[in-house]
Protein backbone atom coordinates (compact mmCIF):
# COMPACT_ATOMS: atom_id res chain seq x y z
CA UNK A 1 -31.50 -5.11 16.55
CA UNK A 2 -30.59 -1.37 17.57
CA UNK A 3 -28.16 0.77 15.51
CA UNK A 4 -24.89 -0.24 18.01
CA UNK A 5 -25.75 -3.52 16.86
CA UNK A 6 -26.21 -3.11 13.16
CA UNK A 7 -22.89 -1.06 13.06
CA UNK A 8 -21.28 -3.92 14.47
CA UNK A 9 -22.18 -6.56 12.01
CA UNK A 10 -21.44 -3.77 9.41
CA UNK A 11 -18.04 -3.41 10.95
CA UNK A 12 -15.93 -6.26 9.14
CA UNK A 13 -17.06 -5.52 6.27
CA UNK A 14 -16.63 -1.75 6.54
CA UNK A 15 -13.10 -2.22 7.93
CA UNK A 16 -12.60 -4.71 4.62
CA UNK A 17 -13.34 -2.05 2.03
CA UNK A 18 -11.63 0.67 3.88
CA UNK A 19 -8.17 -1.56 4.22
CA UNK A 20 -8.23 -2.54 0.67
CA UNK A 21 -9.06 1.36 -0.48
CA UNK A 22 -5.96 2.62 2.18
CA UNK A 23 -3.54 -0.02 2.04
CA UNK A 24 -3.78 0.58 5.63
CA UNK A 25 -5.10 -1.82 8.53
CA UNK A 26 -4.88 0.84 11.44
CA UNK A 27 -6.04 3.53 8.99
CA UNK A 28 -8.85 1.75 7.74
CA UNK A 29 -9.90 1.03 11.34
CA UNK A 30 -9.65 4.93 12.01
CA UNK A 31 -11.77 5.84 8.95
CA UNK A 32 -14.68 3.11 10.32
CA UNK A 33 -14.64 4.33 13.74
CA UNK A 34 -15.37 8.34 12.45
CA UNK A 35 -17.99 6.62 10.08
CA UNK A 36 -19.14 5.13 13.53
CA UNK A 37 -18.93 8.83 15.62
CA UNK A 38 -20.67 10.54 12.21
CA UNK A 39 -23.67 7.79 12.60
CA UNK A 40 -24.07 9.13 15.83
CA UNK A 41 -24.00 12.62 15.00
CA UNK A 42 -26.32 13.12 12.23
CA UNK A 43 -29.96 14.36 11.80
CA UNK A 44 -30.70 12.55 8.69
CA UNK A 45 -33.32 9.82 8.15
CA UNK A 46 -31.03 6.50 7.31
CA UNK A 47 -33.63 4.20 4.79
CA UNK A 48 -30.10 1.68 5.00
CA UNK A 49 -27.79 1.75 6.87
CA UNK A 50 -25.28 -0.54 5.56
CA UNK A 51 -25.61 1.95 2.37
CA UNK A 52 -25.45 4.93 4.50
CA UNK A 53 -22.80 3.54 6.10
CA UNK A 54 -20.69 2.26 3.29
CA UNK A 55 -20.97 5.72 1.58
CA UNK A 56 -19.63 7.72 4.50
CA UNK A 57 -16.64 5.22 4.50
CA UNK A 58 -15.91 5.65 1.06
CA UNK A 59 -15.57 9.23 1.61
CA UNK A 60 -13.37 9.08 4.27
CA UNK A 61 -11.21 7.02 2.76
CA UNK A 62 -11.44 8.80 -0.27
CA UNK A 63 -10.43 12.34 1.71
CA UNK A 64 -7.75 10.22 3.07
CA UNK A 65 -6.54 9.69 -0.22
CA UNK A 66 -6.72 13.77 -1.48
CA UNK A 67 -4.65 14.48 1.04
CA UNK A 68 -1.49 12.21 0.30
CA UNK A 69 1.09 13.26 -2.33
CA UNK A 70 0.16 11.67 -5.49
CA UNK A 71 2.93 10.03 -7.60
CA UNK A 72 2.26 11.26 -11.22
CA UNK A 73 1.82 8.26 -13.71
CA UNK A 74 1.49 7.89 -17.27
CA UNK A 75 -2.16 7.64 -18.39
CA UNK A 76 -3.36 4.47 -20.03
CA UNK A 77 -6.06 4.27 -22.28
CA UNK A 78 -7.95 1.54 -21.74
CA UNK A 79 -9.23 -1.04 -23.85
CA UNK A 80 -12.44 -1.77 -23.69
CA UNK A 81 -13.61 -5.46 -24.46
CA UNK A 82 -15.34 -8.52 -22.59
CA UNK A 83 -13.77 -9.85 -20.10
CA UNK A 84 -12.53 -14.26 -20.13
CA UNK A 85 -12.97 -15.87 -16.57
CA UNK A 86 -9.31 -17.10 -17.15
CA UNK A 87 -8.41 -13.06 -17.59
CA UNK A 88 -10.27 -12.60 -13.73
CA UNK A 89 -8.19 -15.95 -12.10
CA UNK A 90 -4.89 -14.06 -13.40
CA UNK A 91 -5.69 -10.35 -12.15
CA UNK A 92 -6.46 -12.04 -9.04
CA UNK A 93 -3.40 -13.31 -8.86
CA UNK A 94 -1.44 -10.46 -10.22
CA UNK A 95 -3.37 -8.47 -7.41
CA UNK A 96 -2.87 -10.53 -4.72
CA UNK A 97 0.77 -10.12 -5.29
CA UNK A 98 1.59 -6.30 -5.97
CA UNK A 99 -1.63 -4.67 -5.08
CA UNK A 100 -0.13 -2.33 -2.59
CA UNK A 101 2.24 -1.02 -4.72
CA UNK A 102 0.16 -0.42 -7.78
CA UNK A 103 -2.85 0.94 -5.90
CA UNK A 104 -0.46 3.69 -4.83
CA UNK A 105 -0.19 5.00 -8.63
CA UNK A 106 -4.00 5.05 -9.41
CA UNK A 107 -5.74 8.36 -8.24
CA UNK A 108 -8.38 8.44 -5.74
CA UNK A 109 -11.61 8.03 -7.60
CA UNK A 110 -9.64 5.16 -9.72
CA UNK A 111 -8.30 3.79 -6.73
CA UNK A 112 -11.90 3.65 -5.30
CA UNK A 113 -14.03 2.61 -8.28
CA UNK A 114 -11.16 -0.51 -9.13
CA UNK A 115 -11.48 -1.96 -5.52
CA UNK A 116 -15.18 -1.25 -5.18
CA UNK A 117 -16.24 -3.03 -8.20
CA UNK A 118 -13.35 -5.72 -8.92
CA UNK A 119 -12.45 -6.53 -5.09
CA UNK A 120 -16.34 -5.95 -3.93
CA UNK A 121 -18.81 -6.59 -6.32
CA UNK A 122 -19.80 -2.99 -6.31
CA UNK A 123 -22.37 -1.81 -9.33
CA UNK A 124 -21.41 0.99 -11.32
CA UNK A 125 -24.25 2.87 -10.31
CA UNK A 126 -23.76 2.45 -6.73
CA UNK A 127 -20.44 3.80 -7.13
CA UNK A 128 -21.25 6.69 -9.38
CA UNK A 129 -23.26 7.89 -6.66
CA UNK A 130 -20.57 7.53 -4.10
CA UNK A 131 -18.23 9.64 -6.41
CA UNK A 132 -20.85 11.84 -7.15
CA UNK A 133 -20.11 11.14 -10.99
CA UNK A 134 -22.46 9.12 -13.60
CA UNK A 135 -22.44 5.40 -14.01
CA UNK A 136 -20.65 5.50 -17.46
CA UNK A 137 -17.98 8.00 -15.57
CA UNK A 138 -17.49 5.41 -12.99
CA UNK A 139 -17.02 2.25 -15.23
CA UNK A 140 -14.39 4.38 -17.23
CA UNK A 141 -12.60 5.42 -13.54
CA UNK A 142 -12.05 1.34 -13.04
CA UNK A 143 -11.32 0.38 -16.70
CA UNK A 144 -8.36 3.17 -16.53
CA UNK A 145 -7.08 1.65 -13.13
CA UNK A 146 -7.78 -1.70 -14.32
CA UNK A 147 -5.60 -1.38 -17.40
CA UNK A 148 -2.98 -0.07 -15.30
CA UNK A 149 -2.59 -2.93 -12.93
CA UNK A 150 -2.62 -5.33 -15.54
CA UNK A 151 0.16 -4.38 -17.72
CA UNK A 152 2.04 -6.59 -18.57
CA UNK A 153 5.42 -8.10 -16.46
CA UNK A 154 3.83 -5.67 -13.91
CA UNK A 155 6.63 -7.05 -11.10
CA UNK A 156 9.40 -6.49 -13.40
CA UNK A 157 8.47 -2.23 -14.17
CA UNK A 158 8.21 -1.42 -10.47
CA UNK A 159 10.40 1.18 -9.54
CA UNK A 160 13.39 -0.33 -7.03
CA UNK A 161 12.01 2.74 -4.79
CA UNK A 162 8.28 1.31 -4.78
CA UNK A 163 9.69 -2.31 -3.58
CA UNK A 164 11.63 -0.87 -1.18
CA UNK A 165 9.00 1.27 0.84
CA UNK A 166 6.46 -1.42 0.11
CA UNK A 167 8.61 -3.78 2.15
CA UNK A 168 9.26 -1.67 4.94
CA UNK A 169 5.16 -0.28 4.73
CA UNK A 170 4.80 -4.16 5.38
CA UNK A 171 7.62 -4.55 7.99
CA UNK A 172 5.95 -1.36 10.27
CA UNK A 173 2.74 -2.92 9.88
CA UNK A 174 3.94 -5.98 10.62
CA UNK A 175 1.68 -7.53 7.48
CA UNK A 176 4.32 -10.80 7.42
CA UNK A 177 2.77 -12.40 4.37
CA UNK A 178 3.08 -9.20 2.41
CA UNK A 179 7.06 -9.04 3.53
CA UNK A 180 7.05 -12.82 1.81
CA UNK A 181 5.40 -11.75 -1.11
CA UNK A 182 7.83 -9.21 -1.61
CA UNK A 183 10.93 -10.86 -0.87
CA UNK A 184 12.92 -13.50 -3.03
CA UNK A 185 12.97 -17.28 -2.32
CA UNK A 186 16.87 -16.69 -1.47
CA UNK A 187 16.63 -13.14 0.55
CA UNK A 188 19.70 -12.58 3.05
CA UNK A 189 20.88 -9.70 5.22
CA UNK A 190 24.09 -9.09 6.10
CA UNK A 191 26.00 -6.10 7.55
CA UNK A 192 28.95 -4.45 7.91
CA UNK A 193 31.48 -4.45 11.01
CA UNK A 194 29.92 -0.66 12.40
CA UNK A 195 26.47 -1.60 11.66
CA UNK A 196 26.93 -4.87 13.74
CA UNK A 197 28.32 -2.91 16.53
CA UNK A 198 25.19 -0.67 16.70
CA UNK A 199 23.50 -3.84 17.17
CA UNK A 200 22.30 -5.09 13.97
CA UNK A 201 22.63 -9.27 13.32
CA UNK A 202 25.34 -9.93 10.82
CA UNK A 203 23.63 -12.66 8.63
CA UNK A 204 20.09 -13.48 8.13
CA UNK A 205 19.53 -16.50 5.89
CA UNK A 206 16.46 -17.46 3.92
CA UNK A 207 13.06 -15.34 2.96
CA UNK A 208 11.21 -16.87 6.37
CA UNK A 209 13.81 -15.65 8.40
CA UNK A 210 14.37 -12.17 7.00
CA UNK A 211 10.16 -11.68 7.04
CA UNK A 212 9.82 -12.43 10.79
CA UNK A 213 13.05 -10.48 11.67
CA UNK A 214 11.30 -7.30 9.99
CA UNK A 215 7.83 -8.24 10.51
CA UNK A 216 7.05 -5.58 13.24
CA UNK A 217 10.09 -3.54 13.05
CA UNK A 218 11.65 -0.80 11.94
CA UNK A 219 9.32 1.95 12.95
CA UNK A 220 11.83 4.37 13.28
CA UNK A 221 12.90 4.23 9.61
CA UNK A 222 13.24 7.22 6.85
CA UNK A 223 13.37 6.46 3.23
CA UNK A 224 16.52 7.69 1.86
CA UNK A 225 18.88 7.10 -1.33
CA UNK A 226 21.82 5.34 -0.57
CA UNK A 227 24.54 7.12 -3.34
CA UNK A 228 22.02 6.76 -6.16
CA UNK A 229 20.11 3.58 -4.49
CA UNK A 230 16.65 3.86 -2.70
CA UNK A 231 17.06 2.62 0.28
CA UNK A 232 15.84 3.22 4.18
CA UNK A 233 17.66 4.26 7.06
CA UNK A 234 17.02 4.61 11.24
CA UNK A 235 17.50 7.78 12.40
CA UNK A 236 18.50 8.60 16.16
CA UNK A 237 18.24 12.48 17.02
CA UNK A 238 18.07 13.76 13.21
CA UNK A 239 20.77 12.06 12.01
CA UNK A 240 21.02 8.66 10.32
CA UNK A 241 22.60 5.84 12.19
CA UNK A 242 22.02 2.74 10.20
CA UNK A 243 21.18 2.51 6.47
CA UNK A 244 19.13 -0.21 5.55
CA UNK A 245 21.16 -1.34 1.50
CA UNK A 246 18.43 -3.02 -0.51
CA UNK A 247 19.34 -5.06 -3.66
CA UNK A 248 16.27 -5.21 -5.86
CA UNK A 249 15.82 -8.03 -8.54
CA UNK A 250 12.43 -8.56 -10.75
CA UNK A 251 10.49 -6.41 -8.32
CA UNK A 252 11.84 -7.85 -5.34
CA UNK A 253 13.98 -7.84 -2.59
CA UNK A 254 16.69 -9.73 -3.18
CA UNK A 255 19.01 -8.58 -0.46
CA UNK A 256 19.53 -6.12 2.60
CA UNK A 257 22.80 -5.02 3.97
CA UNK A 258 22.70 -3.02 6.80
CA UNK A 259 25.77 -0.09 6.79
CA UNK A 260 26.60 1.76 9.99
CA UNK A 261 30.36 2.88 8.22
CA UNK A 262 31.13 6.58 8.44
CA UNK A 263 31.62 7.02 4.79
CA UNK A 264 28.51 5.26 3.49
CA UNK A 265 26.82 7.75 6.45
CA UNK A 266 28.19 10.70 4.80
CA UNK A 267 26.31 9.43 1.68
CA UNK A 268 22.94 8.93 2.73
CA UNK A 269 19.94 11.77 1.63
CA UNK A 270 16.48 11.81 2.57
CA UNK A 271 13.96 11.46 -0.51
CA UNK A 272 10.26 12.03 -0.94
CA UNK A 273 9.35 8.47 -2.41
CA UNK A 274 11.25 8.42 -5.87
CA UNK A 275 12.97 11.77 -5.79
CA UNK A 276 15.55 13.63 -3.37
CA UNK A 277 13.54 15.46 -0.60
CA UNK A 278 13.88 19.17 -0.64
């Protein structure tokens, strides 16, 4: 088997632990294919190249990762203790349901070190070397993140701005089963008279219906606050022409009014995540 070859049945696998790092399909896919150009570039002897190749990934992803705006969290000390199988079955699940979200809050190396080991099976030593840190440094890095994802009632402390650009993250990358996740059984839309003149629909019923009308969409969003809501908006030519009104419930999204009236116009800011941009 040559190296095009190899790379190729590294690829999935690659593109796996690069998505869950991101958050980020098309990103992830990016950060494999300059692993992929850097293969071809280098002078150094590979001894594995799945290794080789899985450390070069990790590094992309984590320079991806510097270079976003971190959102400052409160540090958690973590406990450390032995672990119940029934404990792993419930982070799984917790995970599996508000991953995105969370992952966003963890810093780089913790972001890295949680996924590698708890998502991938990773050893500690393995990833110490990938972090350039020492194994004891690296098992600390995922206890820390790991205690942060599993507070408790995790769903019910997100901020109403984190469920709100995690849906619409999800809607522009048209992931449709993270839109259901995030979306309550009895999700609607509905909009008012100026918004349905600029083309929006007037009613969507139901948490199927409101995932596959978004699923795909809404590419040419901002987030903005909406009076002192976190909400989105489309913008046509600098200026906002339709704000997307979320109503957030238990960490999710229980309903989205779209507003196209002068006066709730007049309202609308850009933020940076949380806060008021500029």
């Amino acid at each position: 088997m040559d190296q095009t070859d190899m790379f190729e049945a590294e690829r999935p696998r690659l593109v796996g632990i690069a998505s869950r790092v991101l958050s980020d399909h098309a990103e992830a896919q990016d950060v494999v294919q300059q692993a992929w150009l850097r293969l071809h570039t280098t002078d150094v002897v590979i001894d594995s190249l799945p290794a080789w190749l899985t450390t070069v990934t990790t590094r992309l992803c984590l320079d991806r990762l510097r270079s976003r705006t971190p959102v400052p969290v409160d540090y958690v000390e973590p406990k450390e203790h032995a672990t119940d199988p029934a404990d792993d079955v419930a982070l799984a699940e917790t995970v599996g349901l508000a991953l995105h979200v969370v992952l966003d809050r963890l810093s780089p190396r913790e972001r890295v070190a949680f996924v590698l080991h708890d998502s991938f099976g990773f050893e500690f030593p393995t990833i110490a070397a990938l972090l350039d840190t020492t194994p004891a440094a690296a098992r600390k890095l995922a206890s820390r993140a790991r205690a942060k994802v599993t507070q408790p009632q995790l769903e019910d402390r997100l901020a109403d701005w984190e469920v709100v650009d995690a849906f619409m993250a999800a809607a522009k990358n048209g992931d449709f089963d993270r839109l259901l996740r995030l979306l309550a059984p009895d999700a609607h839309v509905t909009a008012d008279d100026a918004a349905v003149l600029m083309g929006t629909p007037a009613q969507i019923q139901g948490r199927d219906e409101v995932a596959a009308f978004f699923n795909g969409s809404a590419k040419a969003t901002l987030p903005v606050f909406v009076g002192d809501r976190p909400g989105t908006a489309w913008f046509h030519l600098g200026a906002a022409k339709v704000v997307f009104d979320f109503t957030i419930g238990d960490g999710l999204v229980r309903a989205i009014t779209f507003r196209a009236a002068p006066d709730v116009l007049s309202r609308v800011v850009r933020r940076d995540r949380g806060r008021p941009r500029g």
